[in-house]
PDB file of N, CA and C in Angstrom:
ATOM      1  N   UNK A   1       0.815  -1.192   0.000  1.00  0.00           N
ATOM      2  CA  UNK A   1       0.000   0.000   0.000  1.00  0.00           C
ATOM      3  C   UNK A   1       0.864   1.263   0.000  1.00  0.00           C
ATOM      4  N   UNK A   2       2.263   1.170   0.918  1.00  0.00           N
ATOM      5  CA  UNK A   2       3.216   2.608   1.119  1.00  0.00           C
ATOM      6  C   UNK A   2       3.247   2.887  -0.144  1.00  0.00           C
ATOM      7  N   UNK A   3       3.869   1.800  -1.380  1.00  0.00           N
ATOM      8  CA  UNK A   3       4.711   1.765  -2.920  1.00  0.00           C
ATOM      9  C   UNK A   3       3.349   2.695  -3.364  1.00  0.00           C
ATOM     10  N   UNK A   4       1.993   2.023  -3.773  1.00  0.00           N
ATOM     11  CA  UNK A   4       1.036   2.468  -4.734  1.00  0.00           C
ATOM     12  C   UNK A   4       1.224   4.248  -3.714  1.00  0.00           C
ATOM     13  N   UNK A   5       1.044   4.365  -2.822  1.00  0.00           N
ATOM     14  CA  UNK A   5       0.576   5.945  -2.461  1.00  0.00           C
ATOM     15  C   UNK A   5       1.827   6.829  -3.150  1.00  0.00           C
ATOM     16  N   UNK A   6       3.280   6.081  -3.087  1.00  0.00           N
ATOM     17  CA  UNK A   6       3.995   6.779  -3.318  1.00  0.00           C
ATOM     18  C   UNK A   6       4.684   6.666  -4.738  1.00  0.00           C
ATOM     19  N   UNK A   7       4.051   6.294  -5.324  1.00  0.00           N
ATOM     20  CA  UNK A   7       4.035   6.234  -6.873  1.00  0.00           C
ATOM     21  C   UNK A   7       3.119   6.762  -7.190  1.00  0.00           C
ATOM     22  N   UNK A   8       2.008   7.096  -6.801  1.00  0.00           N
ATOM     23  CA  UNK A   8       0.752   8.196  -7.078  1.00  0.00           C
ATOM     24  C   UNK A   8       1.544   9.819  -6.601  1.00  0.00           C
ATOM     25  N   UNK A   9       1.899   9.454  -5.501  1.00  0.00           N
ATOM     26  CA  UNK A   9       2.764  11.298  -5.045  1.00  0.00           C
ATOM     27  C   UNK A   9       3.483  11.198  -5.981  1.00  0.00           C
ATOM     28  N   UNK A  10       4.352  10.540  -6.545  1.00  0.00           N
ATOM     29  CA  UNK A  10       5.213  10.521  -7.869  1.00  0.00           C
ATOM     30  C   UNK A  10       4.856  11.557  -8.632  1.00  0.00           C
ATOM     31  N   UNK A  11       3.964  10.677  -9.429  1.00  0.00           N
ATOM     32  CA  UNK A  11       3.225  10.955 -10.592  1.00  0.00           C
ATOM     33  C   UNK A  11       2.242  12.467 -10.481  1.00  0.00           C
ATOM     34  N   UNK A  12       2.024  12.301  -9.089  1.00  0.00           N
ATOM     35  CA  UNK A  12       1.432  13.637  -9.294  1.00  0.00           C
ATOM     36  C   UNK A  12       1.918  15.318  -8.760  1.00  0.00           C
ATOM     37  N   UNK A  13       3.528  14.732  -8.669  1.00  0.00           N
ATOM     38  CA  UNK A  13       4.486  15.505  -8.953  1.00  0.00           C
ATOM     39  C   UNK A  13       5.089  15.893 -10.332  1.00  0.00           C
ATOM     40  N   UNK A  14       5.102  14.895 -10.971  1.00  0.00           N
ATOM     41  CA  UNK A  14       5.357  15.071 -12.277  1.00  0.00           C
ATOM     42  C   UNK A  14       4.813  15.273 -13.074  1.00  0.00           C
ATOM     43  N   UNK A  15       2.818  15.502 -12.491  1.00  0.00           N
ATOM     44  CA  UNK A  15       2.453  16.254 -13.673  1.00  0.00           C
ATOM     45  C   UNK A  15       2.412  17.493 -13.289  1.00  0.00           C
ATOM     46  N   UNK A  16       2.845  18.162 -11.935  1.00  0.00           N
ATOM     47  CA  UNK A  16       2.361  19.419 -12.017  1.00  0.00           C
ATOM     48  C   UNK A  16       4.016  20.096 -12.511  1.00  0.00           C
ATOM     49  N   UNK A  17       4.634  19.242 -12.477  1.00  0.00           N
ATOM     50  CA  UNK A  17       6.151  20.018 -12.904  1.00  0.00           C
ATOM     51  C   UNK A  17       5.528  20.474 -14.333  1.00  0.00           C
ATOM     52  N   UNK A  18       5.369  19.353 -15.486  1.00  0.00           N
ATOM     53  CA  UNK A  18       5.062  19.287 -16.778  1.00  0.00           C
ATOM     54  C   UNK A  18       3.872  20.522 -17.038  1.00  0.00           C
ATOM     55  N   UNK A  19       3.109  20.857 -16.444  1.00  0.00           N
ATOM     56  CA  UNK A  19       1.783  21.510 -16.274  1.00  0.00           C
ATOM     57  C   UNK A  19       2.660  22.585 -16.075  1.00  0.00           C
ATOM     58  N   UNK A  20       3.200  23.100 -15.089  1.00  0.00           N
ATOM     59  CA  UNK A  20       4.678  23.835 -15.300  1.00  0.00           C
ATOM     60  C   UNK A  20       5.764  24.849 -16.646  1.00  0.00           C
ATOM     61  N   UNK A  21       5.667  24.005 -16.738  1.00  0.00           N
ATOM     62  CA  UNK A  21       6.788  23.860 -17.827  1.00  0.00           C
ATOM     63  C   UNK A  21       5.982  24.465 -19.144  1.00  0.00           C
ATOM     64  N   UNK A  22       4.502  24.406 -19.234  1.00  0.00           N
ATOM     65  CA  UNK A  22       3.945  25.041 -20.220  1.00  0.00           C
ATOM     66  C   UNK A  22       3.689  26.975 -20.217  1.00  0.00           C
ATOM     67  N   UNK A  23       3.774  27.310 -18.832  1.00  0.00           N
ATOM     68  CA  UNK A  23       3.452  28.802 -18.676  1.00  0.00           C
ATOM     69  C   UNK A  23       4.577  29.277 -18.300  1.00  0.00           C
ATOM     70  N   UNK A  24       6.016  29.014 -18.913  1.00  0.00           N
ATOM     71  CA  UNK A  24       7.021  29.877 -18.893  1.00  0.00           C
ATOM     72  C   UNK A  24       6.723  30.609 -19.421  1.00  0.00           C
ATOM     73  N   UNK A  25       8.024  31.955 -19.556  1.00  0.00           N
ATOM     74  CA  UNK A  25       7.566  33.162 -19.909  1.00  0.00           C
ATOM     75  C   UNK A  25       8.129  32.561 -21.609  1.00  0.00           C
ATOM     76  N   UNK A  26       7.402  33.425 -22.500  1.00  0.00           N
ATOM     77  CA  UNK A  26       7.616  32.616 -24.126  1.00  0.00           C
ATOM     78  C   UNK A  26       8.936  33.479 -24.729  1.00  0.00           C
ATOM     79  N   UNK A  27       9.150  34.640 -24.083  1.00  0.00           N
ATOM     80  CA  UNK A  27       9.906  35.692 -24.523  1.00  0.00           C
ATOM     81  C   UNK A  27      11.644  35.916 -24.514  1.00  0.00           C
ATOM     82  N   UNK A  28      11.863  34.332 -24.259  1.00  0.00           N
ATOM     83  CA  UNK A  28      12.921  34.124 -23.469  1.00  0.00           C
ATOM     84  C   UNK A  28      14.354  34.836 -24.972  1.00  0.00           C
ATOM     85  N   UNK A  29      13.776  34.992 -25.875  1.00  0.00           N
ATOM     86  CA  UNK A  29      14.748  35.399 -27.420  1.00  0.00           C
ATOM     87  C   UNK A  29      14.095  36.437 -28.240  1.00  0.00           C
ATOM     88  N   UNK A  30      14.778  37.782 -28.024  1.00  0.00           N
ATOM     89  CA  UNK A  30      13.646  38.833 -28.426  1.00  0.00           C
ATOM     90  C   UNK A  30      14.017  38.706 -29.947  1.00  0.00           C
ATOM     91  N   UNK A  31      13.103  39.375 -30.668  1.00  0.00           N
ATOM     92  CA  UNK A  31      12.967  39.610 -32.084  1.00  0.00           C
ATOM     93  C   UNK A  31      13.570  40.386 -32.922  1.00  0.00           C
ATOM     94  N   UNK A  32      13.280  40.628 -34.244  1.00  0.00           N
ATOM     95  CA  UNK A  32      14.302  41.500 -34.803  1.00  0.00           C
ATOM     96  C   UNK A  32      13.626  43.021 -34.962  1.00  0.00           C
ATOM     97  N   UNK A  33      14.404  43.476 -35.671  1.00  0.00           N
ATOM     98  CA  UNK A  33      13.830  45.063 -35.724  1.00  0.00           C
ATOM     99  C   UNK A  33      12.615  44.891 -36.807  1.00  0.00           C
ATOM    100  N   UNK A  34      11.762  45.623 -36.705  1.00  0.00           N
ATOM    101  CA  UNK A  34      10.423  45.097 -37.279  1.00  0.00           C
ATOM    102  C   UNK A  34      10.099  46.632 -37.998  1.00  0.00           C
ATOM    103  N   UNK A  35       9.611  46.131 -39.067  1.00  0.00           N
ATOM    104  CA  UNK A  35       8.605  47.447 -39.883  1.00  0.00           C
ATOM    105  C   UNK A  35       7.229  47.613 -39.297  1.00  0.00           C
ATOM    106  N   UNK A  36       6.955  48.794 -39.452  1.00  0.00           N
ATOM    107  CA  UNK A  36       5.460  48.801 -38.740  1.00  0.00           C
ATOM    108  C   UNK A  36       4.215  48.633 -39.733  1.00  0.00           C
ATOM    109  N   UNK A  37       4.955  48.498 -41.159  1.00  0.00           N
ATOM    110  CA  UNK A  37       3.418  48.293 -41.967  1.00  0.00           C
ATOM    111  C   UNK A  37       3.271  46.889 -42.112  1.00  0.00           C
ATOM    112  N   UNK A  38       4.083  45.955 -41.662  1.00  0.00           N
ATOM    113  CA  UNK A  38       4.013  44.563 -41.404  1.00  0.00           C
ATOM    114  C   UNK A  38       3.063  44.454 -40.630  1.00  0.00           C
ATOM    115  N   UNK A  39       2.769  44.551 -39.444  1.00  0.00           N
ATOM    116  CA  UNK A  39       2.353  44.390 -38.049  1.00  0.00           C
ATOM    117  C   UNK A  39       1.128  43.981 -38.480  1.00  0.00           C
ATOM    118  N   UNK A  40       0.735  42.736 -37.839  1.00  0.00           N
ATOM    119  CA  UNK A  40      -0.460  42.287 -38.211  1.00  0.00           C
ATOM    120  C   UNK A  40      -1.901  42.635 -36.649  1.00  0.00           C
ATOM    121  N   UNK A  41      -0.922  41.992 -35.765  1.00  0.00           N
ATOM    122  CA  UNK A  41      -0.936  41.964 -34.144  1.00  0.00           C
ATOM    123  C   UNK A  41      -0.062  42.351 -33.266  1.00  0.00           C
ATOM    124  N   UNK A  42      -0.892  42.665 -32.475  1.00  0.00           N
ATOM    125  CA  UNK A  42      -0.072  42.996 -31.210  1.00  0.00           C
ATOM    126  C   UNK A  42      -0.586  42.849 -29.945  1.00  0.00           C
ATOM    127  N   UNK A  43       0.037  41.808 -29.235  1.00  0.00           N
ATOM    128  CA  UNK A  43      -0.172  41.677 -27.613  1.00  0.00           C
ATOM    129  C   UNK A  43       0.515  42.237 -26.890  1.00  0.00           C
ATOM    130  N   UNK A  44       0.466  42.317 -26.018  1.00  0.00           N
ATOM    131  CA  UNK A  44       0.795  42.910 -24.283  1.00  0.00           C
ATOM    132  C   UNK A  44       0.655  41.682 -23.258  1.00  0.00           C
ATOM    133  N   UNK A  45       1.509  40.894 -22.969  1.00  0.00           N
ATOM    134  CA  UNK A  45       1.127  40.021 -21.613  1.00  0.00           C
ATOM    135  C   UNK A  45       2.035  40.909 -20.566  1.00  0.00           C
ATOM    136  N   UNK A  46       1.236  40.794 -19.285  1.00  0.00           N
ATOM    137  CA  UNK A  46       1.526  41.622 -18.148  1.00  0.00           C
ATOM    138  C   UNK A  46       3.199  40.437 -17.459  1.00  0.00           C
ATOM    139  N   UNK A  47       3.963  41.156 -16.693  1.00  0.00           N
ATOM    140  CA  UNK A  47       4.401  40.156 -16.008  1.00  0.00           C
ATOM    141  C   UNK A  47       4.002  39.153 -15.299  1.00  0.00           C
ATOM    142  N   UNK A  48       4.949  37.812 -15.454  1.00  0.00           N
ATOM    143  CA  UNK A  48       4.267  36.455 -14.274  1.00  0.00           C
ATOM    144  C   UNK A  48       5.688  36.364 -13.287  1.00  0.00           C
ATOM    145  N   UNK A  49       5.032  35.702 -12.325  1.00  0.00           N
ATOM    146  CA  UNK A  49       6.156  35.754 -11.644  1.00  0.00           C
ATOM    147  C   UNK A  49       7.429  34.901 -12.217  1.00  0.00           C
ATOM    148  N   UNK A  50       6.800  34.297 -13.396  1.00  0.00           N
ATOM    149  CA  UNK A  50       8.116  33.611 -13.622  1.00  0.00           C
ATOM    150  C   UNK A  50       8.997  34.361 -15.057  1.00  0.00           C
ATOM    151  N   UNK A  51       8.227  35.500 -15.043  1.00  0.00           N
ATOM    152  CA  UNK A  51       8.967  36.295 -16.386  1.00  0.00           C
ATOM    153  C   UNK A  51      10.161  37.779 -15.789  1.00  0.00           C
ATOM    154  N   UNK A  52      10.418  37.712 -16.321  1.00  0.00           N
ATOM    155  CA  UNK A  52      11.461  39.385 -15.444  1.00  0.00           C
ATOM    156  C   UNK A  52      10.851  40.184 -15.850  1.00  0.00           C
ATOM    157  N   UNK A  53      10.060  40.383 -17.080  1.00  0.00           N
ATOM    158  CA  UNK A  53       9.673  41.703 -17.717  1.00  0.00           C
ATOM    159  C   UNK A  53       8.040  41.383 -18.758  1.00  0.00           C
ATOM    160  N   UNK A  54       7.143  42.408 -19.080  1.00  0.00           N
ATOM    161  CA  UNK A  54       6.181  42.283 -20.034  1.00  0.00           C
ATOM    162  C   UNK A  54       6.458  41.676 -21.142  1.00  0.00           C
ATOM    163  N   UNK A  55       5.642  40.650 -21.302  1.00  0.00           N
ATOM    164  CA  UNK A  55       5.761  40.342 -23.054  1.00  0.00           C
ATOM    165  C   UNK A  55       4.924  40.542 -24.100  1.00  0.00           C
ATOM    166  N   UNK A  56       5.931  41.286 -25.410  1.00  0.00           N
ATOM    167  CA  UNK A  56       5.185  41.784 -26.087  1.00  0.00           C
ATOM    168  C   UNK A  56       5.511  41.145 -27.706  1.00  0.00           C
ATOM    169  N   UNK A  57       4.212  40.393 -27.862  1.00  0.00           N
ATOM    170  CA  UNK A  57       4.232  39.658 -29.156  1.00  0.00           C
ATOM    171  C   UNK A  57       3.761  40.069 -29.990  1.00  0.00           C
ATOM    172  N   UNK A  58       4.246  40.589 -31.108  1.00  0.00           N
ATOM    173  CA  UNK A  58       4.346  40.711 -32.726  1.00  0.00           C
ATOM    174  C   UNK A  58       3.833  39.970 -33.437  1.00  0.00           C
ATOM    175  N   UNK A  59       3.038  39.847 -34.349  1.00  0.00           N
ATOM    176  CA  UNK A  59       2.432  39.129 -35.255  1.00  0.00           C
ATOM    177  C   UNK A  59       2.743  39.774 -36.369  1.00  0.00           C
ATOM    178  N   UNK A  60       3.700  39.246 -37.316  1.00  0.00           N
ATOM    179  CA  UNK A  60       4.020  40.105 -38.787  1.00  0.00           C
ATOM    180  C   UNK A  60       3.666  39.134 -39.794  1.00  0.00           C
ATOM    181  N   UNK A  61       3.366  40.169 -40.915  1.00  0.00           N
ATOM    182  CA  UNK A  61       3.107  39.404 -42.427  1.00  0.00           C
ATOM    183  C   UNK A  61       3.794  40.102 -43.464  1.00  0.00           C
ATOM    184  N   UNK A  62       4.805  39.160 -44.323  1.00  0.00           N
ATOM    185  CA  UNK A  62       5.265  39.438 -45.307  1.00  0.00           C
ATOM    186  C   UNK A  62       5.075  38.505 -46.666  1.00  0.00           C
ATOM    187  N   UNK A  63       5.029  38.769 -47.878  1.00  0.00           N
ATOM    188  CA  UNK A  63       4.701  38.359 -48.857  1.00  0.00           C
ATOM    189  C   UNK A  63       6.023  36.507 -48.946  1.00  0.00           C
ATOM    190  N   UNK A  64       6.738  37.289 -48.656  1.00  0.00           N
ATOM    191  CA  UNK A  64       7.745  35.899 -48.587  1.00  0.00           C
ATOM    192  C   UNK A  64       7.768  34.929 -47.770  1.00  0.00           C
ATOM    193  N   UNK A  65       7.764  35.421 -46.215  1.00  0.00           N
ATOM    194  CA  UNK A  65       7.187  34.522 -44.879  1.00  0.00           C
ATOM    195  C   UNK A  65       6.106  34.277 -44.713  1.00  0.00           C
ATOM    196  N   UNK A  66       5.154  35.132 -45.222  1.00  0.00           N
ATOM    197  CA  UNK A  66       4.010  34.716 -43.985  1.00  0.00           C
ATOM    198  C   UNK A  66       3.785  35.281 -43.037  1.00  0.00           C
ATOM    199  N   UNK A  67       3.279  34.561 -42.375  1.00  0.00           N
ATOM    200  CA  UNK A  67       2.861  35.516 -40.825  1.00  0.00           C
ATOM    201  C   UNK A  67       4.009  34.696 -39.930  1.00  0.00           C
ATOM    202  N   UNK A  68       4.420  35.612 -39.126  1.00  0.00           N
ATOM    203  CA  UNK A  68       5.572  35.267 -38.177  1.00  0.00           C
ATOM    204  C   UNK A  68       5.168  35.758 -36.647  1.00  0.00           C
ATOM    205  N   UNK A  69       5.128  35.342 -35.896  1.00  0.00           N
ATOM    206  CA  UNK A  69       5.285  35.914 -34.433  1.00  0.00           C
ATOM    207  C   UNK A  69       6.475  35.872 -34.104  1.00  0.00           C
ATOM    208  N   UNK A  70       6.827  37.371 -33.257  1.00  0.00           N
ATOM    209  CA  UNK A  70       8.358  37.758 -32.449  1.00  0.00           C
ATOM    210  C   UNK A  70       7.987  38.077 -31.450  1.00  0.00           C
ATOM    211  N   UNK A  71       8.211  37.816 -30.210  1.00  0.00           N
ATOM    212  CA  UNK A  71       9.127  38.504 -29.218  1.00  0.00           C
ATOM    213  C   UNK A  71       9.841  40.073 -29.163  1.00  0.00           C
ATOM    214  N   UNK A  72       9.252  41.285 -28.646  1.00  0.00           N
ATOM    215  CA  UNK A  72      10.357  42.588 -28.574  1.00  0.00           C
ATOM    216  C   UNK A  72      10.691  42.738 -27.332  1.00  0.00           C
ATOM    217  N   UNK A  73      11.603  43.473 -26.999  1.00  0.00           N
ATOM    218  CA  UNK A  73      12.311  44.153 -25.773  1.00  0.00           C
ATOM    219  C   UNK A  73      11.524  44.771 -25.674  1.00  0.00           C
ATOM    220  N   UNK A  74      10.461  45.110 -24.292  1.00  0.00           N
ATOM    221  CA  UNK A  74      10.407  46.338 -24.371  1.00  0.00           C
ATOM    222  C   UNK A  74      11.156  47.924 -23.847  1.00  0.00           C
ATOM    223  N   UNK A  75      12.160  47.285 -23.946  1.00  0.00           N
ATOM    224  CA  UNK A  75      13.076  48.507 -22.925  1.00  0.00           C
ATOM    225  C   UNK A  75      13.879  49.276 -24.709  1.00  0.00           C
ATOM    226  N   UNK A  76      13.525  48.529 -25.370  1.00  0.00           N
ATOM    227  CA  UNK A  76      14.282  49.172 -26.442  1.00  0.00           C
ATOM    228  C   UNK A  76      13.324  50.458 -27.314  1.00  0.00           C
ATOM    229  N   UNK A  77      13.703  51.223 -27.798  1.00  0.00           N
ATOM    230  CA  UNK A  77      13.175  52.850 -28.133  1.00  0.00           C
ATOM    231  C   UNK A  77      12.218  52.577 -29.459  1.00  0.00           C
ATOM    232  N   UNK A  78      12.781  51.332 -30.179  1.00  0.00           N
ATOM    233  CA  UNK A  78      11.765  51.201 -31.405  1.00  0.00           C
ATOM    234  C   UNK A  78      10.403  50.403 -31.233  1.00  0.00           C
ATOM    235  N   UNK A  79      10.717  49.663 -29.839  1.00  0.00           N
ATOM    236  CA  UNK A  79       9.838  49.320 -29.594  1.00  0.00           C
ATOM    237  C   UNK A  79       8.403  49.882 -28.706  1.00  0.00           C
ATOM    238  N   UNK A  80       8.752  50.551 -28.103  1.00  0.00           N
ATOM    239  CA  UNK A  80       8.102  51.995 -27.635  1.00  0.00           C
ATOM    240  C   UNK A  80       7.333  52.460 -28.666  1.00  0.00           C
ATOM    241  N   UNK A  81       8.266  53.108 -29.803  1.00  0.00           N
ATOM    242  CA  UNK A  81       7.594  53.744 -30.728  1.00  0.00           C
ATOM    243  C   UNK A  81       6.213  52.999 -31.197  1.00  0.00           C
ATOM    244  N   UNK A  82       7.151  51.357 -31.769  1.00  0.00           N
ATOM    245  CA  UNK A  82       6.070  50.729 -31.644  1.00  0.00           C
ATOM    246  C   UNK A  82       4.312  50.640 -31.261  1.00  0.00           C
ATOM    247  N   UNK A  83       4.933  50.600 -29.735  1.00  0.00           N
ATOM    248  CA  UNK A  83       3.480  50.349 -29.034  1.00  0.00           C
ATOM    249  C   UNK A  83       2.576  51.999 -29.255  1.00  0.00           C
ATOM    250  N   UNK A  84       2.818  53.034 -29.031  1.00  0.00           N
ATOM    251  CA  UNK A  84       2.649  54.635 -29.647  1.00  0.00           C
ATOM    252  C   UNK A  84       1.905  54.308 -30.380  1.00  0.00           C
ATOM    253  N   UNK A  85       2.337  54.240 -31.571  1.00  0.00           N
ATOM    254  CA  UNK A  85       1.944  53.672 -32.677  1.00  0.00           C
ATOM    255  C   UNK A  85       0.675  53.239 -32.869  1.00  0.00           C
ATOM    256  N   UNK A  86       0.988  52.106 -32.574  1.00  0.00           N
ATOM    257  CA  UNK A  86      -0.513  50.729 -32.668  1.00  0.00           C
ATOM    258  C   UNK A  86      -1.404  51.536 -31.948  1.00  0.00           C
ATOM    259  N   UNK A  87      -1.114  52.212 -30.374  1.00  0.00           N
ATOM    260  CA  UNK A  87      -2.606  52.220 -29.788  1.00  0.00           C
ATOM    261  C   UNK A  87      -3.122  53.895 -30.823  1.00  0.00           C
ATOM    262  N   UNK A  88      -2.301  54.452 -31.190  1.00  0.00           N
ATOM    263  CA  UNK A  88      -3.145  55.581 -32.112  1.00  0.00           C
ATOM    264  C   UNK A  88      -3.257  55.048 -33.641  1.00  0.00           C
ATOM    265  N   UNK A  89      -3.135  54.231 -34.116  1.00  0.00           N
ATOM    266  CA  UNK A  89      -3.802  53.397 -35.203  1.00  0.00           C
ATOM    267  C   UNK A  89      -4.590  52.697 -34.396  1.00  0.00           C
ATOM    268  N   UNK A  90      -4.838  52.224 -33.793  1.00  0.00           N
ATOM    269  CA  UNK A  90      -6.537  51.582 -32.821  1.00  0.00           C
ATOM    270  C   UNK A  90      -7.214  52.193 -32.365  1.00  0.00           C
ATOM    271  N   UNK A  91      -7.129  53.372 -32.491  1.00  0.00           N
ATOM    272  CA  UNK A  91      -7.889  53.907 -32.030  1.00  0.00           C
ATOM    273  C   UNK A  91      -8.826  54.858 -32.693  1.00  0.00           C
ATOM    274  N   UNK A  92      -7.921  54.963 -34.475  1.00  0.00           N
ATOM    275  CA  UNK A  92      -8.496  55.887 -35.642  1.00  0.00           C
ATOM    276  C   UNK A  92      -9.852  54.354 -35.984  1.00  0.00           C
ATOM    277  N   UNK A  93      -9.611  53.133 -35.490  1.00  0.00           N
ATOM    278  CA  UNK A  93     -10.540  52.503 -35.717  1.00  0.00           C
ATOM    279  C   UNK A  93     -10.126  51.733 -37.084  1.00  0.00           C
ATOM    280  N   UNK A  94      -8.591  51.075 -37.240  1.00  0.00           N
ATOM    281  CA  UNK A  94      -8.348  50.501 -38.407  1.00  0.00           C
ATOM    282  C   UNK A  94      -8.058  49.355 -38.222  1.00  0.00           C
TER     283      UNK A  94
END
């Protein structure tokens, strides 16, 4: 009876690691410098405790790629501009 309980605590250690392991922060490799008439999307995730900083995902489309999602810094100045940007184009209602 000890073995089965403690092969169940096992297991149900190892799924919450795995369960885990899915809500890292995604942002861990930021992106490249981006055009803004690409921009398809744009998110904002707030910090988690397991991220150091906001993540902000890019959704771009180009005739050659496709649609791509990136990763930006947001501590970097183009990316700022960036976000500027988008919320006064969202807001002309386009």
């Amino acid at each position: 009876m000890k073995l089965l309980t403690a092969a169940l605590l096992l297991l149900l250690i190892a799924m919450c690691i795995v369960s885990a392991e899915g809500v890292k922060c995604k942002c861990s490799r930021k992106g490249p410098k981006i055009r803004f008439s690409n921009v398809r999307k744009l998110e904002i995730k707030p910090r988690y405790p397991f991220c150091v900083e906001e993540m902000i995902i890019v959704t771009l489309w180009t005739r050659v790629r496709g649609e791509q999602q990136h990763c930006l810094n947001p501590k970097r100045q183009n990316t700022v501009r960036l976000l500027k940007w988008y919320r006064v184009w969202k807001e002309k209602g386009r």
